[in-house]
Protein backbone atom coordinates (compact mmCIF):
# COMPACT_ATOMS: atom_id res chain seq x y z
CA UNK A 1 14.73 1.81 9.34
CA UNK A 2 11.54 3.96 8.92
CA UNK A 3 8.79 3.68 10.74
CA UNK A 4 5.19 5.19 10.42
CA UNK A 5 2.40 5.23 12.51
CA UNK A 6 -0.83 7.34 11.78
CA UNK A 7 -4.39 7.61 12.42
CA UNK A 8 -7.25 8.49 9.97
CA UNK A 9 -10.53 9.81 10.45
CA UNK A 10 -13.39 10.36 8.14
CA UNK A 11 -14.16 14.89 8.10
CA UNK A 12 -17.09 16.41 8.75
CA UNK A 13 -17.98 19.89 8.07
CA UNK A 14 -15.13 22.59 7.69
CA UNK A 15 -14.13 23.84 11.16
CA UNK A 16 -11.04 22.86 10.28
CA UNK A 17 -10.46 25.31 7.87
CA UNK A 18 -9.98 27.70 10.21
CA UNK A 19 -6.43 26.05 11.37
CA UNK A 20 -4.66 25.84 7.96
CA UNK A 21 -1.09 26.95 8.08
CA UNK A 22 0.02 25.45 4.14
CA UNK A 23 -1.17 23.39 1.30
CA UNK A 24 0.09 20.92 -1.53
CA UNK A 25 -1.55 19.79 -4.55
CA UNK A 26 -0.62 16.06 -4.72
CA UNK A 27 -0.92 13.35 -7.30
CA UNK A 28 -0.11 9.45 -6.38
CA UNK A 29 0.05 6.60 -8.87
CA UNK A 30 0.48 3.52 -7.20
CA UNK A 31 3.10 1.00 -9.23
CA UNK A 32 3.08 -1.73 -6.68
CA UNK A 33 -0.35 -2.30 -4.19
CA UNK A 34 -0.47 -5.53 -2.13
CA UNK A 35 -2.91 -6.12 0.73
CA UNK A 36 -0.76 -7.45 3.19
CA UNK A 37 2.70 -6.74 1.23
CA UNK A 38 4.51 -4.01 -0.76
CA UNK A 39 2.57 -0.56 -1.72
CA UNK A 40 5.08 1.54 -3.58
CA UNK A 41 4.44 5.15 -4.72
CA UNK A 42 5.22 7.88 -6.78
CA UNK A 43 3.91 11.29 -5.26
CA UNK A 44 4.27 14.90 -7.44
CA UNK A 45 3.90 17.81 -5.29
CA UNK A 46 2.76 20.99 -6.53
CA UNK A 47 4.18 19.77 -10.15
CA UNK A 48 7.40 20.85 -8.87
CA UNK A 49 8.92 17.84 -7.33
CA UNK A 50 8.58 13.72 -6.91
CA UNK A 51 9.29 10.58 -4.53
CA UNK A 52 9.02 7.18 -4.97
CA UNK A 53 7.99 5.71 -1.01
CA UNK A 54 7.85 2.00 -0.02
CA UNK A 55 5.64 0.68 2.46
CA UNK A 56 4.99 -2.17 4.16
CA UNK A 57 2.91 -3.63 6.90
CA UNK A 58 4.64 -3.54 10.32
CA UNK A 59 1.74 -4.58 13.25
CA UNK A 60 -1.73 -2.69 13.83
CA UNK A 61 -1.18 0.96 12.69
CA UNK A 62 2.49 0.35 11.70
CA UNK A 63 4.25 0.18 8.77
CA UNK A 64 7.20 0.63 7.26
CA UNK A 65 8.04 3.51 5.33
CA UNK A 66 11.04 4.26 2.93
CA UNK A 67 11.32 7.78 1.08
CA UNK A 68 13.01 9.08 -1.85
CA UNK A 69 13.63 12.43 -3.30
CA UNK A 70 13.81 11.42 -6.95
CA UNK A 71 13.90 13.89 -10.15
CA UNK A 72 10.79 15.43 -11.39
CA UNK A 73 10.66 14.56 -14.93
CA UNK A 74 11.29 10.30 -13.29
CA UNK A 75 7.98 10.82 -11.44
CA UNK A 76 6.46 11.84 -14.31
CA UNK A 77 7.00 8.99 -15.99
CA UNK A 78 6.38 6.63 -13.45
CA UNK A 79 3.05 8.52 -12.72
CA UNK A 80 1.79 8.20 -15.91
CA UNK A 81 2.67 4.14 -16.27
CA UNK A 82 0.77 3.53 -12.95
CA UNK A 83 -2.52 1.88 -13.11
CA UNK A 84 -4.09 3.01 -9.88
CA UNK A 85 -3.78 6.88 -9.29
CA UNK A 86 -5.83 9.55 -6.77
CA UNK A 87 -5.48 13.46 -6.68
CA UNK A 88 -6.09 15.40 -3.98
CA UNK A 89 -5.12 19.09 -1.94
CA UNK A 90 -3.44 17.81 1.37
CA UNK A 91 -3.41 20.95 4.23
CA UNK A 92 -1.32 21.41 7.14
CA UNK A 93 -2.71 22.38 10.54
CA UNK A 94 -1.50 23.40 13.63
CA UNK A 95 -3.79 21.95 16.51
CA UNK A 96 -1.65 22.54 19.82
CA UNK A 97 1.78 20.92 19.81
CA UNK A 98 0.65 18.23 16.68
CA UNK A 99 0.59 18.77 13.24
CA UNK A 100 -2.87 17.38 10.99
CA UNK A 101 -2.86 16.83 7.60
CA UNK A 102 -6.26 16.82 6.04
CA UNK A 103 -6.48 15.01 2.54
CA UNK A 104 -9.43 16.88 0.00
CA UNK A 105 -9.68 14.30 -2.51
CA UNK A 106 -10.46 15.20 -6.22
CA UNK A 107 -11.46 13.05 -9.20
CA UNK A 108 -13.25 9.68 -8.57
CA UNK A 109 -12.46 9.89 -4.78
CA UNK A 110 -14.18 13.36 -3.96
CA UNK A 111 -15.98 14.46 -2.14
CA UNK A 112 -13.93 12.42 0.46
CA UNK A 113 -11.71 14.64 3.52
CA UNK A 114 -10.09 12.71 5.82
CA UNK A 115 -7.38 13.54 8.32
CA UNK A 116 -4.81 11.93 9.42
CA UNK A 117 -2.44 12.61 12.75
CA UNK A 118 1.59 11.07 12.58
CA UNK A 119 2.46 9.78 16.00
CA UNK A 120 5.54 8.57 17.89
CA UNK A 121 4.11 5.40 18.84
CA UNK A 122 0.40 3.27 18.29
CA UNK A 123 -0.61 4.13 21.93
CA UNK A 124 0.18 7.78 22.15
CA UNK A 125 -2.71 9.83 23.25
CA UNK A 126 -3.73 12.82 21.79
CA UNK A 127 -6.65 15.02 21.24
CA UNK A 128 -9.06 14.28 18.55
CA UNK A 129 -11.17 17.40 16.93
CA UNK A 130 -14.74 17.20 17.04
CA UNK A 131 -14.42 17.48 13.32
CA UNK A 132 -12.86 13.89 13.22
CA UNK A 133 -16.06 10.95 12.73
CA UNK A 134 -15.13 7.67 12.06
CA UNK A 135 -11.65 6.55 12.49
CA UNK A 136 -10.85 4.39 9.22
CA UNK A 137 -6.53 3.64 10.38
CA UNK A 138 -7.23 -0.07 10.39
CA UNK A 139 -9.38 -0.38 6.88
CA UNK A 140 -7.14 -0.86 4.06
CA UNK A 141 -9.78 0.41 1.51
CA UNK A 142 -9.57 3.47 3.01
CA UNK A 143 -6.15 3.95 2.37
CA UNK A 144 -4.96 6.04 -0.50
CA UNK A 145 -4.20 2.72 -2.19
CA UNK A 146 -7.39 1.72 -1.37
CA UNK A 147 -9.28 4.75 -3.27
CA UNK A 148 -6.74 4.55 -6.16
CA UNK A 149 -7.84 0.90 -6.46
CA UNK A 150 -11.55 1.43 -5.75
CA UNK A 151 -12.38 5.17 -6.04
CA UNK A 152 -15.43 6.05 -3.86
CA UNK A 153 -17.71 6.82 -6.71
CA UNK A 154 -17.15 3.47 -7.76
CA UNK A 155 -18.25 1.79 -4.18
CA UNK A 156 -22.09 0.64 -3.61
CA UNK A 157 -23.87 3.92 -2.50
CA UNK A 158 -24.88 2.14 0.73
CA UNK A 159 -20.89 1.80 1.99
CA UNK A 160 -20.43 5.74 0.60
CA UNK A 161 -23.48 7.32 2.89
CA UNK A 162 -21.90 5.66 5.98
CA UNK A 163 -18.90 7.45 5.79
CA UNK A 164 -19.76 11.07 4.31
């Protein structure tokens, strides 16, 4: 059974640039999004391959997390008949012994960056940059279902300046 745990923070500024070891172009389109049930996902990377992932709410920063490798021209498809979608450049860095992926968002959602840290369990420590603000793991409408729901350029202004 898969298990994920992660942390997200809001970015600020672009020290983190400077710690970039790869990047992805992804685009999402979210066929099934459920508050406190099923999210499942179709995910093209770099328009050269797809997988359909199902998730599902474990406890706090938990969930569930199935992954397929599924063929390109299927993701396609599926992409294009989901109603909620987000685009974004996702970048790998190195920061000690932990790898951080940092999420630039595109489209409706940008100019959102938020990071996001994979850990073995909900109370591991690690070290948090000084480039991470506000840590938005628990908030569902900051999730990337979330934005592809309810992009941040369609939120009130007011909830948009207290995270950017």
């Amino acid at each position: 059974m898969g298990t994920e745990i992660e942390r997200r923070y809001i970015v600020q500024g672009n020290k983190w640039k400077k710690f970039i070891k790869n990047s992805q172009d992804l685009k999402q389109g979210y066929l099934i999004t459920n508050k406190n049930g099923w999210t499942i996902r179709v995910r093209i990377i770099d328009n050269k391959e797809a997988n359909l992932t199902l998730k599902y709410p474990k406890e706090g920063i938990e969930r569930y997390e199935y992954e397929y490798l599924i063929p390109l021209s299927e993701g396609e498809e599926l992409l294009e008949l989901a109603k909620y979608k987000i685009i974004k450049t996702r970048y790998q860095l190195q920061m000690g012994k932990k790898l951080w992926f940092i999420d630039c968002f595109k489209g409706k959602n940008f100019p959102l960056v938020l990071a996001e840290i994979e850990l073995k369990s909900s109370e591991e420590i690690f070290d948090k940059p000084e480039w991470c603000s506000i840590e938005v793991s628990s908030l569902k409408e900051w999730s990337n279902a979330g934005l592809a729901k309810l992009p941040l350029s369609m939120r009130p202004i007011e909830k948009r300046r207290v995270f950017l």
